[in-house]
Protein backbone atom coordinates (compact mmCIF):
# COMPACT_ATOMS: atom_id res chain seq x y z
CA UNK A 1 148.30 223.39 85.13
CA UNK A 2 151.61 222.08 84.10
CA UNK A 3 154.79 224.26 83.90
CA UNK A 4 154.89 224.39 79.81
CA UNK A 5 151.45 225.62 79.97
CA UNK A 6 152.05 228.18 82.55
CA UNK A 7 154.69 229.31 81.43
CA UNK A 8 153.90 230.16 77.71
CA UNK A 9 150.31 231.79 79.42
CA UNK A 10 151.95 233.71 81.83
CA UNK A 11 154.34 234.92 78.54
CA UNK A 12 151.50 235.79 76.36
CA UNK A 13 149.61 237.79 79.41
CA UNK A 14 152.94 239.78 79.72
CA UNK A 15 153.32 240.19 76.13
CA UNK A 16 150.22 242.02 76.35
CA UNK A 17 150.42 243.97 79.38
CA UNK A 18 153.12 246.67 79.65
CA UNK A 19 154.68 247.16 83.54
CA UNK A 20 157.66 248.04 81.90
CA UNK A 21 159.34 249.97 84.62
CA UNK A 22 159.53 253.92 84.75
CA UNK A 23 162.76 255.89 84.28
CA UNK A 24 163.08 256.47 87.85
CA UNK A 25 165.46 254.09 89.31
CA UNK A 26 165.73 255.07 92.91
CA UNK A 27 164.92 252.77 95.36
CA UNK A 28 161.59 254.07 96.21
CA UNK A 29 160.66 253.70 93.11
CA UNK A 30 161.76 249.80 92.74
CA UNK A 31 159.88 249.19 95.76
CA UNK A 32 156.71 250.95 94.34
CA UNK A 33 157.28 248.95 91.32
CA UNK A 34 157.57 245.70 92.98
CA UNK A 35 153.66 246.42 94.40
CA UNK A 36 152.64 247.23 90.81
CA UNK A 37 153.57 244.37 89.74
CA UNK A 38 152.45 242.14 92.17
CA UNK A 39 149.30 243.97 92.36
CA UNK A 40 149.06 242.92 88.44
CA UNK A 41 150.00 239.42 88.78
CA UNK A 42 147.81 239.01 91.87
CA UNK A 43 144.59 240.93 89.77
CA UNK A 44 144.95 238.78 86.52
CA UNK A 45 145.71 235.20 88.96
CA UNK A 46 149.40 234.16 87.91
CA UNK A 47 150.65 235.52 91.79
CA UNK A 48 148.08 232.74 93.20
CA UNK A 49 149.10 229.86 91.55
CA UNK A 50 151.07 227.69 94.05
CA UNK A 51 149.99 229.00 97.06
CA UNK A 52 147.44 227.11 98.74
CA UNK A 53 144.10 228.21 98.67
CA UNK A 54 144.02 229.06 102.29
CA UNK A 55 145.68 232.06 101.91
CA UNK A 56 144.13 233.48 99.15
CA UNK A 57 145.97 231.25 96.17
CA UNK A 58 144.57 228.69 93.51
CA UNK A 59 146.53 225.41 94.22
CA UNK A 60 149.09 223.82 92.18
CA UNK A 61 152.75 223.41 92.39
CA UNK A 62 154.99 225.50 94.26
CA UNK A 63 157.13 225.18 90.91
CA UNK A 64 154.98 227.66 88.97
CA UNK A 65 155.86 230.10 91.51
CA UNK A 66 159.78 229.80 90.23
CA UNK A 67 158.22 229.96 86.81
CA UNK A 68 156.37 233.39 87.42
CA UNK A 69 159.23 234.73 89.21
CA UNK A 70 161.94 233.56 86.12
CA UNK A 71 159.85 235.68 83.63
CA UNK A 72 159.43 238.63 85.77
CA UNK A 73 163.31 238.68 86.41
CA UNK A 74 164.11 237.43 82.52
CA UNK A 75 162.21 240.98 81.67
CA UNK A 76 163.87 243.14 84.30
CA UNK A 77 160.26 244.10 85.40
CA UNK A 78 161.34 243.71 88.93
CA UNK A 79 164.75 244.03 91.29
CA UNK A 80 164.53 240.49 91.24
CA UNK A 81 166.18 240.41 94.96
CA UNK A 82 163.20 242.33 96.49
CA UNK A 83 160.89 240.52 94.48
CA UNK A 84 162.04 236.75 95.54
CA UNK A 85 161.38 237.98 99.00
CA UNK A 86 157.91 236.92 99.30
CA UNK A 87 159.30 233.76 98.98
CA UNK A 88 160.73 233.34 102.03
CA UNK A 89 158.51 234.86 104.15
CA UNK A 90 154.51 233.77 102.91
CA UNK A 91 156.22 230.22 103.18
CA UNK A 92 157.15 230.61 106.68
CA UNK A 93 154.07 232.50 107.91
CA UNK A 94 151.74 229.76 106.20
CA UNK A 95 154.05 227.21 108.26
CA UNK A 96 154.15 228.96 111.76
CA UNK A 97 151.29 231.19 112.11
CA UNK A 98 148.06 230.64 113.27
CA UNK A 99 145.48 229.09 110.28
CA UNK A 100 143.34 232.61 110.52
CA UNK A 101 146.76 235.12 110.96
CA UNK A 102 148.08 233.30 107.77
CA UNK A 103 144.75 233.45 106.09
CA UNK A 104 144.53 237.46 107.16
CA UNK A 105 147.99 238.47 106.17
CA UNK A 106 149.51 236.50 103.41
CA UNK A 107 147.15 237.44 100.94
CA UNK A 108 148.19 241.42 101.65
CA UNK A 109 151.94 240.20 100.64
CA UNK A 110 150.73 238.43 97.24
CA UNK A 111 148.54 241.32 95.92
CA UNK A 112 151.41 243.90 96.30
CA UNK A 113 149.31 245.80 99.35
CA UNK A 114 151.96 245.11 102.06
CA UNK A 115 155.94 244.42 102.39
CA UNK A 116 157.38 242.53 104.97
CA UNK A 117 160.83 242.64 106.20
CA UNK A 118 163.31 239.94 108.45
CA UNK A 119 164.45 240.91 111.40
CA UNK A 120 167.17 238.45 111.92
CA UNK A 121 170.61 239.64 112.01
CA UNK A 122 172.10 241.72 114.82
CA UNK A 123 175.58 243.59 114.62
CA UNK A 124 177.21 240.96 116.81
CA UNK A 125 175.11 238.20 115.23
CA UNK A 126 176.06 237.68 111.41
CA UNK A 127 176.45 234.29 109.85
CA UNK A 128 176.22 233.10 113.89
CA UNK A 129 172.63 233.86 114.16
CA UNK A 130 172.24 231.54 117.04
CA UNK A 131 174.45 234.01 118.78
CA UNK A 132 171.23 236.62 118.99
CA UNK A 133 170.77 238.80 121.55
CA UNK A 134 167.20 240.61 121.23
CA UNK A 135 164.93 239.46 124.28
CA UNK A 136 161.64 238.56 124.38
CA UNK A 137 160.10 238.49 128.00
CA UNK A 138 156.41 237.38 128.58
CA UNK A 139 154.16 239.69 130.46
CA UNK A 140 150.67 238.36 130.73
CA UNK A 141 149.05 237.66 127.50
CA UNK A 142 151.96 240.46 125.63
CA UNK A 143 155.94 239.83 124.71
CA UNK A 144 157.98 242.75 125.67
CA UNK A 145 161.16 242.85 123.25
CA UNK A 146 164.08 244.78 123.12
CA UNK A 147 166.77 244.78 121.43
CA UNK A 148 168.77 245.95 117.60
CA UNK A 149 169.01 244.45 114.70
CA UNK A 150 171.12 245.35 111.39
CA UNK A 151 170.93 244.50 107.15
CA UNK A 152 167.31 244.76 107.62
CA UNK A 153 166.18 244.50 103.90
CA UNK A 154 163.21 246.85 102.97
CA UNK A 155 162.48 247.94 106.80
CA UNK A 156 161.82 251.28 106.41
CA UNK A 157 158.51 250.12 103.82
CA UNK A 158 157.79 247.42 105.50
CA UNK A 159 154.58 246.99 107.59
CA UNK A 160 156.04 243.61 109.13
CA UNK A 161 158.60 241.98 110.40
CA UNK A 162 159.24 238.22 110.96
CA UNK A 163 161.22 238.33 113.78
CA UNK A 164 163.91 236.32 115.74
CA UNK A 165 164.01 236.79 119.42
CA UNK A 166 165.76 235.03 122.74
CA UNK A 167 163.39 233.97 125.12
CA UNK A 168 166.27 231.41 126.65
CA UNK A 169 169.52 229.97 126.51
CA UNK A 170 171.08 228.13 123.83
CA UNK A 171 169.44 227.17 119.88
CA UNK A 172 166.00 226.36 121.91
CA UNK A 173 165.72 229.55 123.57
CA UNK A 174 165.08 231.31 120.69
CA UNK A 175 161.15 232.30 119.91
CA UNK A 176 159.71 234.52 116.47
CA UNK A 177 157.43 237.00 116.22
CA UNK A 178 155.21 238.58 113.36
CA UNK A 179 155.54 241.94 114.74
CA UNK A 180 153.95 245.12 113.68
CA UNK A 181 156.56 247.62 112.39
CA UNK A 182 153.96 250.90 113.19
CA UNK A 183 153.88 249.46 117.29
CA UNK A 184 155.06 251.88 119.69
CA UNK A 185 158.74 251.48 120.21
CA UNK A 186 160.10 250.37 116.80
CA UNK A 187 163.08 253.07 115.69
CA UNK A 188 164.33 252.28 111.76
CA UNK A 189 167.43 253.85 110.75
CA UNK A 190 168.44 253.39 106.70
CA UNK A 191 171.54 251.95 106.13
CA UNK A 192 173.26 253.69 102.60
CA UNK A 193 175.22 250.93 101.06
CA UNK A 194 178.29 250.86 98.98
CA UNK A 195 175.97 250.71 95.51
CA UNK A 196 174.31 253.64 96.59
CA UNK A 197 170.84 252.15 97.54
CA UNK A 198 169.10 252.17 101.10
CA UNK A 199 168.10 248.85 100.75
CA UNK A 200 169.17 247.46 104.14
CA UNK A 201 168.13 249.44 107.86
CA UNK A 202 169.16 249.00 111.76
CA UNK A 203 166.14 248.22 113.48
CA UNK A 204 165.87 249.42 117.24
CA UNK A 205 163.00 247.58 119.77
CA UNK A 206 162.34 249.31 122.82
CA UNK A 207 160.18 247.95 125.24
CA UNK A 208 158.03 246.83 122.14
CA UNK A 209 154.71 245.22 122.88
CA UNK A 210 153.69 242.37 120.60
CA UNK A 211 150.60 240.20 121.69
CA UNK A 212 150.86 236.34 122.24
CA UNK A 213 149.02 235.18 119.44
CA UNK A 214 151.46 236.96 117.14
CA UNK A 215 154.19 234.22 117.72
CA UNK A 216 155.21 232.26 115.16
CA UNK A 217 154.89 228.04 116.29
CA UNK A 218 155.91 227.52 120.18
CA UNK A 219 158.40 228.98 122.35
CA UNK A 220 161.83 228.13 121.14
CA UNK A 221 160.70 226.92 117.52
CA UNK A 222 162.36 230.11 116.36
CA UNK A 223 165.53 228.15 115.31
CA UNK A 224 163.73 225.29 113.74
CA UNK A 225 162.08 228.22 111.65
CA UNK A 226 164.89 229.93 110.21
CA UNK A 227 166.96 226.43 109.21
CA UNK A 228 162.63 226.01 107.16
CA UNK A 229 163.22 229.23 105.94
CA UNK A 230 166.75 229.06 104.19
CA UNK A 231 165.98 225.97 101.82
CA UNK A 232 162.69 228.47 100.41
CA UNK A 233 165.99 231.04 100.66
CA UNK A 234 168.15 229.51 98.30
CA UNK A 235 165.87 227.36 96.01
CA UNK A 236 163.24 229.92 94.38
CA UNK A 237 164.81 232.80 95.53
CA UNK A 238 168.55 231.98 93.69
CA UNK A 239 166.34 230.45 90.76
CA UNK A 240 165.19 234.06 90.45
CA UNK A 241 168.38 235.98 90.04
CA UNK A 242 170.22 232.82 88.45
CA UNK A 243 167.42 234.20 85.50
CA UNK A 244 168.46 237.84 86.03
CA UNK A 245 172.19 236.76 85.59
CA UNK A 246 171.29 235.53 82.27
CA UNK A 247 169.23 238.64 81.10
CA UNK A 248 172.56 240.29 81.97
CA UNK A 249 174.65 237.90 79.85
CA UNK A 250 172.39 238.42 77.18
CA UNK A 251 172.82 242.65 77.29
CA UNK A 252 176.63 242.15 77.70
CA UNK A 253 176.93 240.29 74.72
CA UNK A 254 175.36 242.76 72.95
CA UNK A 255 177.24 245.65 74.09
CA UNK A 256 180.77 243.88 73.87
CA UNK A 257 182.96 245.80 71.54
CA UNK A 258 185.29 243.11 70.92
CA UNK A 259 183.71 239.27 70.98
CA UNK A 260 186.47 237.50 73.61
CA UNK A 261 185.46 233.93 73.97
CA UNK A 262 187.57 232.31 76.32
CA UNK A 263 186.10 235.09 78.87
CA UNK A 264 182.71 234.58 77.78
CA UNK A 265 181.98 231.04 77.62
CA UNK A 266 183.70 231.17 81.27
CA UNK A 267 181.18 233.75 82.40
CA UNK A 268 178.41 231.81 80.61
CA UNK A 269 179.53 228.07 81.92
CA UNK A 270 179.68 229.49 85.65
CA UNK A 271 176.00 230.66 85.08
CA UNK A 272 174.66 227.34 83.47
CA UNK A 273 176.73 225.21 86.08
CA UNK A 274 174.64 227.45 89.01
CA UNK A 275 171.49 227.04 87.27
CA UNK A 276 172.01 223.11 86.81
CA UNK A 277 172.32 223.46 90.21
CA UNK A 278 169.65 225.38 90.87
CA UNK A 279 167.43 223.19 89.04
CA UNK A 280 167.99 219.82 90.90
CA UNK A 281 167.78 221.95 94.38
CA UNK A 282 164.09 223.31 92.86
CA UNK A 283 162.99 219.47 92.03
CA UNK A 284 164.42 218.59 95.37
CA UNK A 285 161.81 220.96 96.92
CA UNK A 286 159.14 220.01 95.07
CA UNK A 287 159.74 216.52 95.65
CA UNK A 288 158.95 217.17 99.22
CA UNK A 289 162.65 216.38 99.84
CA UNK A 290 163.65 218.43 103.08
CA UNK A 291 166.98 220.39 101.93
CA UNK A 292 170.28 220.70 104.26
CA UNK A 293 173.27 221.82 104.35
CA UNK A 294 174.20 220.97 100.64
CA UNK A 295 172.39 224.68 99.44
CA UNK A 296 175.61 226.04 101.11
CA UNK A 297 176.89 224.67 97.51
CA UNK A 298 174.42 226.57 95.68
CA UNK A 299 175.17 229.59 98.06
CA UNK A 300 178.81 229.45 96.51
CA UNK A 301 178.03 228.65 93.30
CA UNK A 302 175.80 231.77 92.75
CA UNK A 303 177.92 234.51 94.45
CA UNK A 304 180.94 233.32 92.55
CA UNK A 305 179.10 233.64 89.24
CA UNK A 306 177.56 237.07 89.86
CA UNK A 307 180.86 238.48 90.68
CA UNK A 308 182.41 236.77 87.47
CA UNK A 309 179.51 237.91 85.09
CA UNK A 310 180.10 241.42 86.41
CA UNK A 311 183.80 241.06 86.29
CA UNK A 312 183.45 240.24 82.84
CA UNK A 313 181.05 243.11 81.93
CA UNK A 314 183.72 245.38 83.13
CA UNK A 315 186.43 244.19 81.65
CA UNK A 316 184.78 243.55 78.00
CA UNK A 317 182.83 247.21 78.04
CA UNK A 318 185.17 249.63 79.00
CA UNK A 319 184.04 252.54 80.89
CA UNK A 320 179.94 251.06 80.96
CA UNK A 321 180.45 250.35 84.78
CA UNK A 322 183.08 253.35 85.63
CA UNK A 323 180.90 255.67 83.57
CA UNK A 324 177.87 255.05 81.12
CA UNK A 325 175.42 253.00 82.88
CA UNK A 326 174.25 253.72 86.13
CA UNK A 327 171.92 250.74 86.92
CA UNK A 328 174.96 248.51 85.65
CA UNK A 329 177.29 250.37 87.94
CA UNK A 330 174.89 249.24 90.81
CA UNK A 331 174.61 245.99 90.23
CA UNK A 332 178.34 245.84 89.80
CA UNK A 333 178.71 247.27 93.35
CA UNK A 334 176.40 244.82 94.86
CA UNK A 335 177.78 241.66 93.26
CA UNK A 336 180.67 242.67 95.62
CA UNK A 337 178.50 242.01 98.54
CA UNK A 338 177.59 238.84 97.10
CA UNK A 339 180.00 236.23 99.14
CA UNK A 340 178.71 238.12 101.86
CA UNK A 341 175.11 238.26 102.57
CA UNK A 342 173.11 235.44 103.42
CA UNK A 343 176.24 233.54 104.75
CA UNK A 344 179.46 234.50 103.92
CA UNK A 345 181.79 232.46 101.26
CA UNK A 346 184.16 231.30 103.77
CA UNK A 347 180.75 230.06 106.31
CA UNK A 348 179.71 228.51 103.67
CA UNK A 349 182.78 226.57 102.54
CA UNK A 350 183.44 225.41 105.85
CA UNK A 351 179.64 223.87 106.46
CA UNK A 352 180.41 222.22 102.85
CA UNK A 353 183.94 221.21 104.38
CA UNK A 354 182.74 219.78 107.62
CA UNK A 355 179.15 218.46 107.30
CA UNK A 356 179.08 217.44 103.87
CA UNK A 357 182.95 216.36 103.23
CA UNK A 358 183.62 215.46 106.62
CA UNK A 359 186.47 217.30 106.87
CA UNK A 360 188.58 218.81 110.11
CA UNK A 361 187.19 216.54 112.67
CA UNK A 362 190.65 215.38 113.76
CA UNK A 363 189.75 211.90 112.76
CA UNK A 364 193.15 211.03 111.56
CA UNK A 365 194.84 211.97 115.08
């Protein structure tokens, strides 16, 4: 099915089927939200397309996923950052697990029965993840793990975790897991952010049994998998809330009291300039084309422009973000985070500065 089909399909099956989102807008309830509508999806076929049929999906290109997750975000039916998580990890399970694990457990992501959380960063291990410290050792036919890790997203609902572990010294000494989160040992601790929302969790592993076959590729390909897992990271995932930026542009417009359009068409330039972006990183991808450093640019591009957009709301509604709308003050609060997670701005400008400009290498004596 091509894309222009799809996509006016999947609009007419929406059109038709109301998961409008309750009034509740706790956390809880976005997560319960984000399995009813993946539930939905998965029941009526659009969550399958682009997934191989392996793992419970009906072909086609991975493409059509970005197009399903664009109208879910365009209609606010999902927190599109929770949402565009499935993204990241069904890819890297159908790459690194076993045939029959992937087969098994992918399919309970899609339909909305599971959620599935990364257990990557650690307090001393940010932006340098190949700093980690959380130790795998093998005992017989088990991995016993210990070890913390921190900005956990969706841990406390998640039944598992793709996790990062050191099982040696240096980037090849590090070895993931698809662990359990109900195994004996596993201590989750909700983290309350600035914006009010316990998205994020610390993560505590003590003396954590996880069986062999539950590793993800060989010992020591647990490097190799997280530089797989950020170009599926920042290609459908930022294509997701690149759409949710717009929907935003959209309601600000209508609620500005005075039209200013010097500060609009900025706002609106920064978000078409991302999604331009976006778009040649997406036909990158589905080219087959294997993506590097250069999404660092994208990375940039996108936290700058959510910040701006919700600068701009601020400034050009007075008192919506101090006062009148509480899902708008959210957001505001987290676009503050936004040159921080994932990589921070300044990581990211110096990869851009020294592996893609070659810049600071001392060449010039």
């Amino acid at each position: 099915m091509n894309t222009d089909r799809f996509r006016d399909e999947v609009r007419h099956w929406l059109d038709s089927h109301d998961l409008t989102p309750g009034d509740d807008h706790s956390f809880d309830a976005q997560v319960a939200q984000l399995s009813r509508v993946r539930r939905a999806l998965f029941d009526a076929g659009w969550m399958r397309y682009g997934w191989p049929e392996e793992v419970g999906g009906l072909g086609g290109a991975p493409i059509l996923r970005a197009v399903l997750g664009e109208e879910v975000a365009t209609r606010n039916l999902a927190e599109p950052g929770i949402y565009s998580m499935i993204e990241v990890l069904a890819p890297t399970m159908i790459s690194y697990a076993a045939p029959e694990l992937a087969a098994d457990m992918v399919p309970r992501l899609l339909n909305g029965d599971e959620q599935w959380c990364q257990g990557f960063s650690e307090p001393g291990s940010g932006s340098d993840l190949a700093s980690l410290t959380t130790r795998a050792v093998q005992a017989g036919d088990t991995w016993i793990i210990n070890g913390q890790k921190v900005w956990t997203s969706l841990a406390q609902f998640a039944q598992r975790c793709v996790l990062l572990t050191r099982t040696g010294p240096g980037h090849d000494g590090i070895t993931a897991f698809f662990v359990d989160m109900d195994t004996p040992g596993i201590t989750v601790r909700p983290l309350r952010t600035l914006h009010g929302v316990d998205e994020f969790a610390e993560v505590f592993f003590d003396d954590v049994v996880v069986p062999a076959h539950r590793m993800l590729g060989r010992p020591g390909d647990g490097w190799r998998l997280a530089m797989d897992l950020l170009p599926h990271e920042r290609s459908t995932c930022f294509w997701h809330r690149i759409a949710y930026l717009f929907s935003t542009m959209d309601k600000l417009i209508g609620d500005a009291e005075q039209v200013d359009d010097l500060r609009l068409g900025e706002a609106y330039l920064a978000a078409h300039t991302v999604r331009c972006r976006s778009y040649a990183t997406q036909q990158r991808l589905a080219a087959g084309a294997a993506l590097g450093p250069e999404t660092s640019v994208d990375k940039v591009l996108l936290a700058t422009t959510e910040q701006q957009i919700f600068d701009t709301y601020r400034d050009l509604v007075p008192g919506a973000v101090e006062w009148d709308d509480e899902t708008l003050r959210s957001e505001y609060l987290y676009s503050r985070a936004a040159t921080i997670y994932g990589g921070t701005a300044e990581i990211q400008r110096n990869i851009i500065a020294r592996r893609l400009l070659h810049l600071g290498r001392g060449d010039s004596g």
